[in-house]
C-alpha atoms as a PDB file:
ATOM      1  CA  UNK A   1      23.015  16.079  76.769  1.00  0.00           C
ATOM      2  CA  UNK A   2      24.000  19.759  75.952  1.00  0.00           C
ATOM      3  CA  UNK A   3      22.323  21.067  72.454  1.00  0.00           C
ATOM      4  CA  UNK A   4      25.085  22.891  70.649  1.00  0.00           C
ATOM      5  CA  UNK A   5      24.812  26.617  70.828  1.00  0.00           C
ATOM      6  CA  UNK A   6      25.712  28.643  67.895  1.00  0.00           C
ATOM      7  CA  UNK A   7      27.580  31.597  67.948  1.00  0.00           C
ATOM      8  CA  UNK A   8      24.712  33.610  69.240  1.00  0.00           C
ATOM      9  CA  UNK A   9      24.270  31.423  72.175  1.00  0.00           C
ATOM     10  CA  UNK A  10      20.556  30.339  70.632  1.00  0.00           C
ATOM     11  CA  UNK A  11      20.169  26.666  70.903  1.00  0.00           C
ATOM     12  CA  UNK A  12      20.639  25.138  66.878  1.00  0.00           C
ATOM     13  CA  UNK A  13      17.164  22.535  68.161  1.00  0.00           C
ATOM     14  CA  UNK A  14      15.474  25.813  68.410  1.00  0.00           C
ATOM     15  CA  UNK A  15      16.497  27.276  64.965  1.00  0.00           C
ATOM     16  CA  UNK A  16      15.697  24.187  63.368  1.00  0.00           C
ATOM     17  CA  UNK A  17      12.337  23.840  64.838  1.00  0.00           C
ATOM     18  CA  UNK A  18      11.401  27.413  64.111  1.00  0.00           C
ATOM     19  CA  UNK A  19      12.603  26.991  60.397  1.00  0.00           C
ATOM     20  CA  UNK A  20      10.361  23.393  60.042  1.00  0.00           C
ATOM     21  CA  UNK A  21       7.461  25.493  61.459  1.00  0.00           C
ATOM     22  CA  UNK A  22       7.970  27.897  58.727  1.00  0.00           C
ATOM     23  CA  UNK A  23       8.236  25.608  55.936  1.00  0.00           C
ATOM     24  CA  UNK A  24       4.427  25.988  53.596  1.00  0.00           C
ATOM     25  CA  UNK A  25       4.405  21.607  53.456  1.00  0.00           C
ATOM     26  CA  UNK A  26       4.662  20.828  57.070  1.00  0.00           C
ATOM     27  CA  UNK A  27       1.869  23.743  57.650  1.00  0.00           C
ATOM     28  CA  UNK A  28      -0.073  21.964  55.523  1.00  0.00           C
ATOM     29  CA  UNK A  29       0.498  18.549  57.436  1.00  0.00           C
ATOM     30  CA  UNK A  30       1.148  18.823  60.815  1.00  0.00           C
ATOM     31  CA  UNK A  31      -2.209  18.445  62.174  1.00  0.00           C
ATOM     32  CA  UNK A  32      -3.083  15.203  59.657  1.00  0.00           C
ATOM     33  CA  UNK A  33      -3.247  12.145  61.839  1.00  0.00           C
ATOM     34  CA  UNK A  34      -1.896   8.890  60.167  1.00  0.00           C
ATOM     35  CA  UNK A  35      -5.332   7.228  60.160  1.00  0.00           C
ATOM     36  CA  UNK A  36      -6.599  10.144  57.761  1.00  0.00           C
ATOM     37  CA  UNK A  37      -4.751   9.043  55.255  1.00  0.00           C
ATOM     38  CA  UNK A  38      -6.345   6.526  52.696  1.00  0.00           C
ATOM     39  CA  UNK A  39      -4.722   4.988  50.193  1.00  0.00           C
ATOM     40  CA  UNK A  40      -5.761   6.459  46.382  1.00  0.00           C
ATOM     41  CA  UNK A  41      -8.943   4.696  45.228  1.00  0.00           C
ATOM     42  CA  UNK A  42      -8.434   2.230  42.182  1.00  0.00           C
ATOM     43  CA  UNK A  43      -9.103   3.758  38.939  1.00  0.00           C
ATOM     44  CA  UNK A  44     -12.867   3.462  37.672  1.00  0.00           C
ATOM     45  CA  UNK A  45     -14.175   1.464  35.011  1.00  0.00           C
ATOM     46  CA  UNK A  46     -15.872   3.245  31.966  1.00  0.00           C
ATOM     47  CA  UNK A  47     -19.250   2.638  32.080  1.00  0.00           C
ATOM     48  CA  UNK A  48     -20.107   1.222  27.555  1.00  0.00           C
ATOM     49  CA  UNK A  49     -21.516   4.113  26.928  1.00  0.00           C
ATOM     50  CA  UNK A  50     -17.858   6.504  28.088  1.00  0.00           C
ATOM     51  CA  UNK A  51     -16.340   3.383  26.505  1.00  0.00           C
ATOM     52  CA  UNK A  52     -17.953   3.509  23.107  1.00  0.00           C
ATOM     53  CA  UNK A  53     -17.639   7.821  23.313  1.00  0.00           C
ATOM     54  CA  UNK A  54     -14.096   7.739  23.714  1.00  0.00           C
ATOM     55  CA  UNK A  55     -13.700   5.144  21.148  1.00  0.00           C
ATOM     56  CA  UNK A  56     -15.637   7.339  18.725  1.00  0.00           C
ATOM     57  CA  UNK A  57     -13.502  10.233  19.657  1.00  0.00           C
ATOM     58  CA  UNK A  58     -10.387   8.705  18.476  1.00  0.00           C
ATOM     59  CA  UNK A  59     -11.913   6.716  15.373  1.00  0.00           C
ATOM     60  CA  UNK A  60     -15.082   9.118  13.818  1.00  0.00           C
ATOM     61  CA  UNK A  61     -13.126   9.542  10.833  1.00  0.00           C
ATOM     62  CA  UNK A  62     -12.447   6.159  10.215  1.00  0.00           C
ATOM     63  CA  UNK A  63     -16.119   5.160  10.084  1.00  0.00           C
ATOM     64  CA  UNK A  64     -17.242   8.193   7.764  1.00  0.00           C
ATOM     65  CA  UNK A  65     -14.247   7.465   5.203  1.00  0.00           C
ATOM     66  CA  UNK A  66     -15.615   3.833   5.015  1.00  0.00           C
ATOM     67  CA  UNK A  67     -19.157   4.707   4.783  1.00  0.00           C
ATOM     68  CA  UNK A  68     -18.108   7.101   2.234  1.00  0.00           C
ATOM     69  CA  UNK A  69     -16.637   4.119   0.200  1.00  0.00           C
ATOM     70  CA  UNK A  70     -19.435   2.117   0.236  1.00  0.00           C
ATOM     71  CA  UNK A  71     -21.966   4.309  -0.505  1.00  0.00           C
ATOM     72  CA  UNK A  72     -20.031   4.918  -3.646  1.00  0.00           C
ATOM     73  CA  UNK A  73     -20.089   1.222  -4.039  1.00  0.00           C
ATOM     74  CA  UNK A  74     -23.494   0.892  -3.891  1.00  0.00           C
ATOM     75  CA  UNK A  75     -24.148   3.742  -6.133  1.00  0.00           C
ATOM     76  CA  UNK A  76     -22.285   2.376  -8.919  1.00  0.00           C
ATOM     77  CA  UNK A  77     -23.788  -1.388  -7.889  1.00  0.00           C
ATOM     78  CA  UNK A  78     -27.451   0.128  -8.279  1.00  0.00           C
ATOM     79  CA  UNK A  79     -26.800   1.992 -11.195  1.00  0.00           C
ATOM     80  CA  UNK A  80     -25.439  -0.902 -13.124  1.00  0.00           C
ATOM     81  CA  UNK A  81     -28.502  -2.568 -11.983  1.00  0.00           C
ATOM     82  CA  UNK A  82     -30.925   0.154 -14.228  1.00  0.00           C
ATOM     83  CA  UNK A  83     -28.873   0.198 -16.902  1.00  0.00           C
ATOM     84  CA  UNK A  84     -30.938  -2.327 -18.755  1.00  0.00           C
ATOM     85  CA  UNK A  85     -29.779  -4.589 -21.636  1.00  0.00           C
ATOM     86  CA  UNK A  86     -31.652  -3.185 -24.979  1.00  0.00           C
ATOM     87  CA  UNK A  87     -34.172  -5.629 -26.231  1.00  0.00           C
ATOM     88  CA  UNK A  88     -32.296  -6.201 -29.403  1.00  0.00           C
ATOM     89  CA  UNK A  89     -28.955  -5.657 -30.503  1.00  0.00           C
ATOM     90  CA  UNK A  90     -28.286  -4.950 -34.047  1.00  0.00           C
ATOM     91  CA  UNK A  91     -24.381  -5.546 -35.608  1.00  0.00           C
ATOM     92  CA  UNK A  92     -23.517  -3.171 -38.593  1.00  0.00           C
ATOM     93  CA  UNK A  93     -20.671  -3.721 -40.235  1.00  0.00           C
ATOM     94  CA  UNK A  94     -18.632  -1.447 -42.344  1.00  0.00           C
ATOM     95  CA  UNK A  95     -15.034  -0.565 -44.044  1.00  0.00           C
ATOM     96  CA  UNK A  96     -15.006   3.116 -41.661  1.00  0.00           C
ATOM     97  CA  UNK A  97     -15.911   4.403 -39.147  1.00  0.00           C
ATOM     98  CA  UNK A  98     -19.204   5.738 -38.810  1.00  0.00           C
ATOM     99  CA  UNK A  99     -20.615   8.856 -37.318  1.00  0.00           C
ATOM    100  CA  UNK A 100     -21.719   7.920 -33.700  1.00  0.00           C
ATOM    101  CA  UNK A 101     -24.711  10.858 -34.554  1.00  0.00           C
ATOM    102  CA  UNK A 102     -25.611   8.342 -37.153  1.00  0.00           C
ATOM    103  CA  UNK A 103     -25.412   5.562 -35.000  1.00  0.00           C
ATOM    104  CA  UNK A 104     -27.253   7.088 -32.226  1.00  0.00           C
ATOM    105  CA  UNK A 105     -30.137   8.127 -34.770  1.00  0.00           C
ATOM    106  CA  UNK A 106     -30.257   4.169 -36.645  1.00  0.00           C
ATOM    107  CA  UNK A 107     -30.534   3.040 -32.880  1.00  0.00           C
ATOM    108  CA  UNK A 108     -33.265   5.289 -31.886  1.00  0.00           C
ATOM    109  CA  UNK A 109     -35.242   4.582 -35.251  1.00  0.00           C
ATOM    110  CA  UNK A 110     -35.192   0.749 -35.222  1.00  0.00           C
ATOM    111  CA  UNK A 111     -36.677   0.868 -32.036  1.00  0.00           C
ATOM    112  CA  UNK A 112     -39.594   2.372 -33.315  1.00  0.00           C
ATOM    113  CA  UNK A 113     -42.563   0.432 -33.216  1.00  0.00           C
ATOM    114  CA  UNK A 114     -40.633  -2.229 -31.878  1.00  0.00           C
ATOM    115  CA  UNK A 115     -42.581  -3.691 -28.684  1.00  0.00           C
ATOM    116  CA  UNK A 116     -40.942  -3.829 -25.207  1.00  0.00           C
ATOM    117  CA  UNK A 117     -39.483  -7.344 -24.924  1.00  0.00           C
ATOM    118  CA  UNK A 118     -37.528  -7.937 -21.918  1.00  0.00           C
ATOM    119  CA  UNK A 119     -40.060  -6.147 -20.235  1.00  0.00           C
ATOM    120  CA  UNK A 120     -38.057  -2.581 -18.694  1.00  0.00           C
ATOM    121  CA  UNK A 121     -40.972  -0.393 -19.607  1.00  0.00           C
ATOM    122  CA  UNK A 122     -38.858   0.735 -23.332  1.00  0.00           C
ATOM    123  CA  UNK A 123     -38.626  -0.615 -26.185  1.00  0.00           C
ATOM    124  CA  UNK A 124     -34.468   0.307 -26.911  1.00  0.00           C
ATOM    125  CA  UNK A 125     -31.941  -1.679 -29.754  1.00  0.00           C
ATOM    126  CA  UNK A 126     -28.192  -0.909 -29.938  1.00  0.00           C
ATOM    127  CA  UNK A 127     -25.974  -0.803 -33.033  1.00  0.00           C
ATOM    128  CA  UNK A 128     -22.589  -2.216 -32.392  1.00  0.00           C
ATOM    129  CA  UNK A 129     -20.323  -1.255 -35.091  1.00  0.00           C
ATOM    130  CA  UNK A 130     -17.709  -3.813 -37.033  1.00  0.00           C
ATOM    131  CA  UNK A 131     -15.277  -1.892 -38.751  1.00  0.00           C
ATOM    132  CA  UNK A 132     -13.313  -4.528 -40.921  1.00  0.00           C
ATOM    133  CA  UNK A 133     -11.220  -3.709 -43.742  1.00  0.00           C
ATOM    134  CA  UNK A 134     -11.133  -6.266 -46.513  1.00  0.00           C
ATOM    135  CA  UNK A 135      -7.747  -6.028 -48.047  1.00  0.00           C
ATOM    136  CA  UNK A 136      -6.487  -8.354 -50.192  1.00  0.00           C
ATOM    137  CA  UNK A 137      -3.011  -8.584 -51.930  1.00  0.00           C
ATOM    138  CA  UNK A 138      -0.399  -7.506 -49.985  1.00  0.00           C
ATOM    139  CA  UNK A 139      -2.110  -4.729 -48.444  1.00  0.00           C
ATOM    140  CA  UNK A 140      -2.393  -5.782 -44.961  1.00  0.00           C
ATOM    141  CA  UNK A 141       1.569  -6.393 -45.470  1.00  0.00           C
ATOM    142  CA  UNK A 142       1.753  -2.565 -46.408  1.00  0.00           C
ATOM    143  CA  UNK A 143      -0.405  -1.829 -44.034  1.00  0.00           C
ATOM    144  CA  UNK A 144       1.310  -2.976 -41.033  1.00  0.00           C
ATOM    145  CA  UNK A 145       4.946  -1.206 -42.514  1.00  0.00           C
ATOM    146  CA  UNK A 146       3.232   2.075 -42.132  1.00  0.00           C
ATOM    147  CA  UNK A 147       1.898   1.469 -39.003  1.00  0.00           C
ATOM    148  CA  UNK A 148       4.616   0.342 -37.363  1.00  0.00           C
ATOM    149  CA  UNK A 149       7.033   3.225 -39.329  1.00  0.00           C
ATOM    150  CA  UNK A 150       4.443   6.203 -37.999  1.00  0.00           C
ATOM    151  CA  UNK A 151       5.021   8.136 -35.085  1.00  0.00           C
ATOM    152  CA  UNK A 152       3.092  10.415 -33.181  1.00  0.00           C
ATOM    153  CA  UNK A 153      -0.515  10.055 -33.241  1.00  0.00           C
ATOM    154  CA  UNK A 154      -2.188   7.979 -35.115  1.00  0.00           C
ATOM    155  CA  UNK A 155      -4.815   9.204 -37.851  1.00  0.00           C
ATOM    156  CA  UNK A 156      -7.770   7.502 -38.221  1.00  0.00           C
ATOM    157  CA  UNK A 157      -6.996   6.321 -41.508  1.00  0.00           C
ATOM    158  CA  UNK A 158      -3.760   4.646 -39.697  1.00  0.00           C
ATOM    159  CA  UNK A 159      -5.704   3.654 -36.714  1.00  0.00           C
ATOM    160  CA  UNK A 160      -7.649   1.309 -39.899  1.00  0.00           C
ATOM    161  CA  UNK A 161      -4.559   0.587 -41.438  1.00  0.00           C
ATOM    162  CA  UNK A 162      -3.448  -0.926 -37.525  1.00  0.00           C
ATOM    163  CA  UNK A 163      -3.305  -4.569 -38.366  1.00  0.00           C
ATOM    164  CA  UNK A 164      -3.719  -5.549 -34.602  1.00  0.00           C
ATOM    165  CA  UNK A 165      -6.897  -3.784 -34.584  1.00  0.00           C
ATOM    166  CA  UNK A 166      -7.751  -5.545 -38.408  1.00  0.00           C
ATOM    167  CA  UNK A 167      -7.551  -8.613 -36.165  1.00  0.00           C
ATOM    168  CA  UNK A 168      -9.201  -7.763 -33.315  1.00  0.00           C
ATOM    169  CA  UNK A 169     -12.073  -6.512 -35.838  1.00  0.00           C
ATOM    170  CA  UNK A 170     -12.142  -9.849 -37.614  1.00  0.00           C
ATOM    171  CA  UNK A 171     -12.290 -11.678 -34.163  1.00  0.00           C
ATOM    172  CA  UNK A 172     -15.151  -9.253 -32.808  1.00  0.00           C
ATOM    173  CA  UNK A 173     -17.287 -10.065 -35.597  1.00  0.00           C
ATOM    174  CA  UNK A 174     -16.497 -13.978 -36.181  1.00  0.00           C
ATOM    175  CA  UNK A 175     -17.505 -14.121 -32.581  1.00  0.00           C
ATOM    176  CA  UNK A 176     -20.531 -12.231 -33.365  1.00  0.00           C
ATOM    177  CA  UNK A 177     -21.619 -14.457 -36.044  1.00  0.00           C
ATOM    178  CA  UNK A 178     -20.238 -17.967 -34.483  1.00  0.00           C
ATOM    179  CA  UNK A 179     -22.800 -16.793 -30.993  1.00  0.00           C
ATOM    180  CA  UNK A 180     -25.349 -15.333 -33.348  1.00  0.00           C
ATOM    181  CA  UNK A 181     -25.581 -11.933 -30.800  1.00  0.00           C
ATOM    182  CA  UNK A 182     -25.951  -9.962 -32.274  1.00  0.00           C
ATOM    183  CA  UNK A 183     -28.750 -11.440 -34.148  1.00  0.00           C
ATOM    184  CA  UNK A 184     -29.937  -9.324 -36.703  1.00  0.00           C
ATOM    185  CA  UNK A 185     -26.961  -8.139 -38.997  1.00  0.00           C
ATOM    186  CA  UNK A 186     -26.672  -4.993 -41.548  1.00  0.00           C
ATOM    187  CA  UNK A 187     -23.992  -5.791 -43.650  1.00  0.00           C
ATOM    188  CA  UNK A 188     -22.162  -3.313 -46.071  1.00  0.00           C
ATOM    189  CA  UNK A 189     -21.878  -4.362 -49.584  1.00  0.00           C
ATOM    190  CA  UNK A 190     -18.093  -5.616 -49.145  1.00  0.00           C
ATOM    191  CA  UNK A 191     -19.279  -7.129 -46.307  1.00  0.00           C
ATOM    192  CA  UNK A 192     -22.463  -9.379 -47.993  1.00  0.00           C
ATOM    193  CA  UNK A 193     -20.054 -10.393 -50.830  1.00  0.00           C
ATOM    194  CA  UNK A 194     -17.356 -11.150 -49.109  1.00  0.00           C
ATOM    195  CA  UNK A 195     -17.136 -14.075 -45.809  1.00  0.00           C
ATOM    196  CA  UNK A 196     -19.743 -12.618 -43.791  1.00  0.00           C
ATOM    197  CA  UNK A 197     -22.396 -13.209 -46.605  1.00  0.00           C
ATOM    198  CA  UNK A 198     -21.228 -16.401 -47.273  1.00  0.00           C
ATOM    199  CA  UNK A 199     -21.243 -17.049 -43.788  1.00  0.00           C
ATOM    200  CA  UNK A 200     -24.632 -16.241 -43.598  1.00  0.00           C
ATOM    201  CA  UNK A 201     -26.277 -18.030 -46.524  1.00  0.00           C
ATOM    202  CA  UNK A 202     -24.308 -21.215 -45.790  1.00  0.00           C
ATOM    203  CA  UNK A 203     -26.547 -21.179 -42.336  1.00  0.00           C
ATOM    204  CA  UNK A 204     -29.870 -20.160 -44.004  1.00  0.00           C
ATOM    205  CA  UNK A 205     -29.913 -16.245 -43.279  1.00  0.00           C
ATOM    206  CA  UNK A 206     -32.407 -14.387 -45.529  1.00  0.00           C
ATOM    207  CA  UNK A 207     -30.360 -11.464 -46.850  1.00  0.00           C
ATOM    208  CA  UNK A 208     -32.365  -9.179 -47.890  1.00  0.00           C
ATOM    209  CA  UNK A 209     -31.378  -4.758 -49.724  1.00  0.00           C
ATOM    210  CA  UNK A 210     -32.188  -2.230 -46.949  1.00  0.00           C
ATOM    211  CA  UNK A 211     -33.939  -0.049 -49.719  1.00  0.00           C
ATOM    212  CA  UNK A 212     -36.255  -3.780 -50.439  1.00  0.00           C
ATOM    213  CA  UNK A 213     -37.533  -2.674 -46.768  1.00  0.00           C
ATOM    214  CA  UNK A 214     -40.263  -0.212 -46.945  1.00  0.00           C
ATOM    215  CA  UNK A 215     -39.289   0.532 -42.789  1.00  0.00           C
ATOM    216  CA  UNK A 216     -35.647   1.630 -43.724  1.00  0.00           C
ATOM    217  CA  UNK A 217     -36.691   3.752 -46.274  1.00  0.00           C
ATOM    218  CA  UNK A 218     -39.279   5.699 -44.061  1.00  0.00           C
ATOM    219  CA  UNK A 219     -36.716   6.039 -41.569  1.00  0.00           C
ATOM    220  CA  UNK A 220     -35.451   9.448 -40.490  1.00  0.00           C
ATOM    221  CA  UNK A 221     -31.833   9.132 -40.242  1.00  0.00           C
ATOM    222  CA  UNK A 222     -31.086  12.637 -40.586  1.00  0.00           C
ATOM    223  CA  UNK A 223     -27.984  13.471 -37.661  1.00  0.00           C
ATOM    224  CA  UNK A 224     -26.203  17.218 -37.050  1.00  0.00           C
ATOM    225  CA  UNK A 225     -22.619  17.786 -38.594  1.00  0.00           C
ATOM    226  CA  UNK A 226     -20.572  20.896 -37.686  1.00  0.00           C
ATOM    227  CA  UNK A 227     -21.732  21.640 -41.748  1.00  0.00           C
ATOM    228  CA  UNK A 228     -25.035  21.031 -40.946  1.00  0.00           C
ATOM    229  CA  UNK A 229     -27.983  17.917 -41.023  1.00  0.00           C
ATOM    230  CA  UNK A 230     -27.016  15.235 -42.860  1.00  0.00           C
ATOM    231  CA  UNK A 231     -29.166  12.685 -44.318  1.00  0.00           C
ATOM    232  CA  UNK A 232     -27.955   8.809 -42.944  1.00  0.00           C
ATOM    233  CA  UNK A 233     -29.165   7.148 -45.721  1.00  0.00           C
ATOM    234  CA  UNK A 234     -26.261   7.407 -48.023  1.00  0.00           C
ATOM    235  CA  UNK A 235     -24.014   6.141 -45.262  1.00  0.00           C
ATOM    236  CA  UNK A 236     -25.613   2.644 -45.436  1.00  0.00           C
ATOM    237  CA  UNK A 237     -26.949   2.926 -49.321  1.00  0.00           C
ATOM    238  CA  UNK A 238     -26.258  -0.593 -51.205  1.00  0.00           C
ATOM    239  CA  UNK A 239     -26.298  -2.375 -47.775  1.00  0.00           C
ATOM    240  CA  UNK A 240     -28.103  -5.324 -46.850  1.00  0.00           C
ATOM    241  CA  UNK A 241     -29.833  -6.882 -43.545  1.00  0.00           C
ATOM    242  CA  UNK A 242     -30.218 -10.290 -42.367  1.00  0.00           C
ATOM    243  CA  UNK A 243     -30.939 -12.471 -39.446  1.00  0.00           C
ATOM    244  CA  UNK A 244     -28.838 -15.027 -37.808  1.00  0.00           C
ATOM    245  CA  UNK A 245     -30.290 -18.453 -37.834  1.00  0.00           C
ATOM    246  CA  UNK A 246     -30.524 -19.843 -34.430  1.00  0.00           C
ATOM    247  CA  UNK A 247     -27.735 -22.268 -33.152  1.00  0.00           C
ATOM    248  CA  UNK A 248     -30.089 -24.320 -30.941  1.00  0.00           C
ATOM    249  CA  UNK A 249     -27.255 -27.229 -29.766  1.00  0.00           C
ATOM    250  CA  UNK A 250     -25.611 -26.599 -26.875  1.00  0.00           C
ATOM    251  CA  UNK A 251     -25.114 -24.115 -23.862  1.00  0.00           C
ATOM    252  CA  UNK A 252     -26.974 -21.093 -25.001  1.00  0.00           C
ATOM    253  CA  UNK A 253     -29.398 -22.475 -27.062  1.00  0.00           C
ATOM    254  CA  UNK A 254     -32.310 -20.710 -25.131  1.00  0.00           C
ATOM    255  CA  UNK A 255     -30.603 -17.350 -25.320  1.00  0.00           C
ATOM    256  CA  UNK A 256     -29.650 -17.866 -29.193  1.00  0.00           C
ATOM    257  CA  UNK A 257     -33.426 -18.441 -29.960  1.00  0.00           C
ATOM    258  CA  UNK A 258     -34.646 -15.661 -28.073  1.00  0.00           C
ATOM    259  CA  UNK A 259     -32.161 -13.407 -30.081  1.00  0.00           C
ATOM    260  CA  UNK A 260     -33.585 -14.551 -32.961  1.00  0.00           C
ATOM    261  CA  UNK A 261     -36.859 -14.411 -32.295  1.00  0.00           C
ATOM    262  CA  UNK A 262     -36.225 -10.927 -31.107  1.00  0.00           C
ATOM    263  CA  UNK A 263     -34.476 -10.113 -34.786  1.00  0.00           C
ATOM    264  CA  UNK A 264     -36.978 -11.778 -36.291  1.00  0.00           C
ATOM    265  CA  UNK A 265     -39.391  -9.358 -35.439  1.00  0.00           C
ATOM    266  CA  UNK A 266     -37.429  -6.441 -36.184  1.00  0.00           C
ATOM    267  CA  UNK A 267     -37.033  -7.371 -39.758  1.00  0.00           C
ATOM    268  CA  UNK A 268     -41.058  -8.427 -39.992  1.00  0.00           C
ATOM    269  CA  UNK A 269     -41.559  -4.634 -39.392  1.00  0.00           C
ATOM    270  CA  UNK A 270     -39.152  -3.667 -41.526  1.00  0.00           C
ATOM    271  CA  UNK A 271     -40.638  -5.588 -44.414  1.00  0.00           C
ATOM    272  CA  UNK A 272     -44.097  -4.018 -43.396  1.00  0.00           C
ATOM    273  CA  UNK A 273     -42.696  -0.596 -43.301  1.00  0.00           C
ATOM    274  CA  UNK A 274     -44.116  -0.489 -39.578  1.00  0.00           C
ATOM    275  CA  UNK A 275     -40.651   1.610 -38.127  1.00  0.00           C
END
């Protein structure tokens, strides 16, 4: 067959042979022969180690948040661990609130000459406070009016007139005495006339004038004011100090005598003036 000629009289086969020649693609493969092409290699496997690499690229931050977390965990587990339970608590109660300087200053003063019972390498006692009201009457009746009439925020002369808090007080300390812990009681004068001195007595407790104690009077219980040192003593004058008889029926009975062996021995050296 005749190729069709163009207008030119050049042979269209030709034109289109000379433009494929041309063309960047076919220059590239005309000389590849069908056997040198392979087919694409499967893709490799990542070796554990690239495995665990790329895995750590994508999820570093996820391992340091939750180390992060538990090292705070641990830090607060630990610490809990050293705080150490003093070797005798001591319950004060009162009608007010009491300067925690004062506190802080009874606390470090009972402890002295007090031996190191639960073995930490210290010898340490902590006052818990009762504050308990004794009001009588129609007081606590008043009492509750004006709390629940104030606004704003409360003074601390409301805050004792809160009955709910009256309540919680009276609860706290029944506890207290009911458990005997804490074992070895300072009571105010209200206080030692009043149910928690009857309480007492009815079980056996020695109750005993903190000034009949040659240790309490030899105490230091001087503690800083903004208007200067103060002298502790007249915050606890006319009080009185006792120990809880043992409970020794029932679950606890270990851990009730050992509190009052403990108290015991804090008001022996009391009596001998040895704190």
């Amino acid at each position: 067959p005749v190729a069709p000629t163009l207008a030119n009289g050049k042979n269209t086969f030709i034109c289109a042979r000379k433009g494929r020649d041309e063309m960047p693609s076919y220059r590239y493969l005309k000389d590849i022969k069908p056997e040198d092409i392979k087919p694409p290699e499967p893709p490799k496997e990542p070796s554990p180690k690239e495995k665990m690499a790329n895995w750590w690229h994508y999820h570093w931050y996820y391992v340091v948040g939750a180390l992060a977390v538990v090292g705070v965990v641990l830090y607060f587990v630990i610490d809990g661990q050293r705080a150490e339970e003093p070797d005798l608590r001591v319950g004060l109660t009162t009608e007010h609130e009491l300067p925690p300087a004062f506190v802080e200053s009874l606390q470090l003063q009972l402890a002295q000459g007090l031996p190191d019972m639960n073995a930490d390498g210290r010898a340490e006692v902590g006052v818990e406070v009762y504050v308990v009201q004794l009001d009588e009457g129609d007081a606590m009746a008043e009492a509750a009016q004006e709390f629940e009439s104030s606004e704003g925020e409360q003074s601390e002369a409301q805050e004792l007139a809160n009955p709910y808090a009256q309540i919680a007080g009276v609860t706290h300390l029944t506890a207290a005495l009911k458990n005997g812990d804490p074992a070895f009681m300072i009571l105010s004068p209200a206080h030692e006339a009043a149910f928690v001195g009857q309480e007492l007595r009815s079980r056996g407790a020695e109750v005993v004038p903190v000034e009949a104690l040659p240790g309490f009077a030899s105490m230091d219980l001087g503690y800083e004011t903004p208007e200067g040192r103060q002298d502790g003593h007249e915050l606890i004058q006319g009080y009185f100090a006792a120990v809880i008889p043992a409970d020794e029926s029932g679950a606890g009975a270990a851990d009730r005598r050992e509190n009052w062996m403990r108290a015991q021995t804090l008001l022996e050296l009391l009596k001998e003036g040895g704190n």
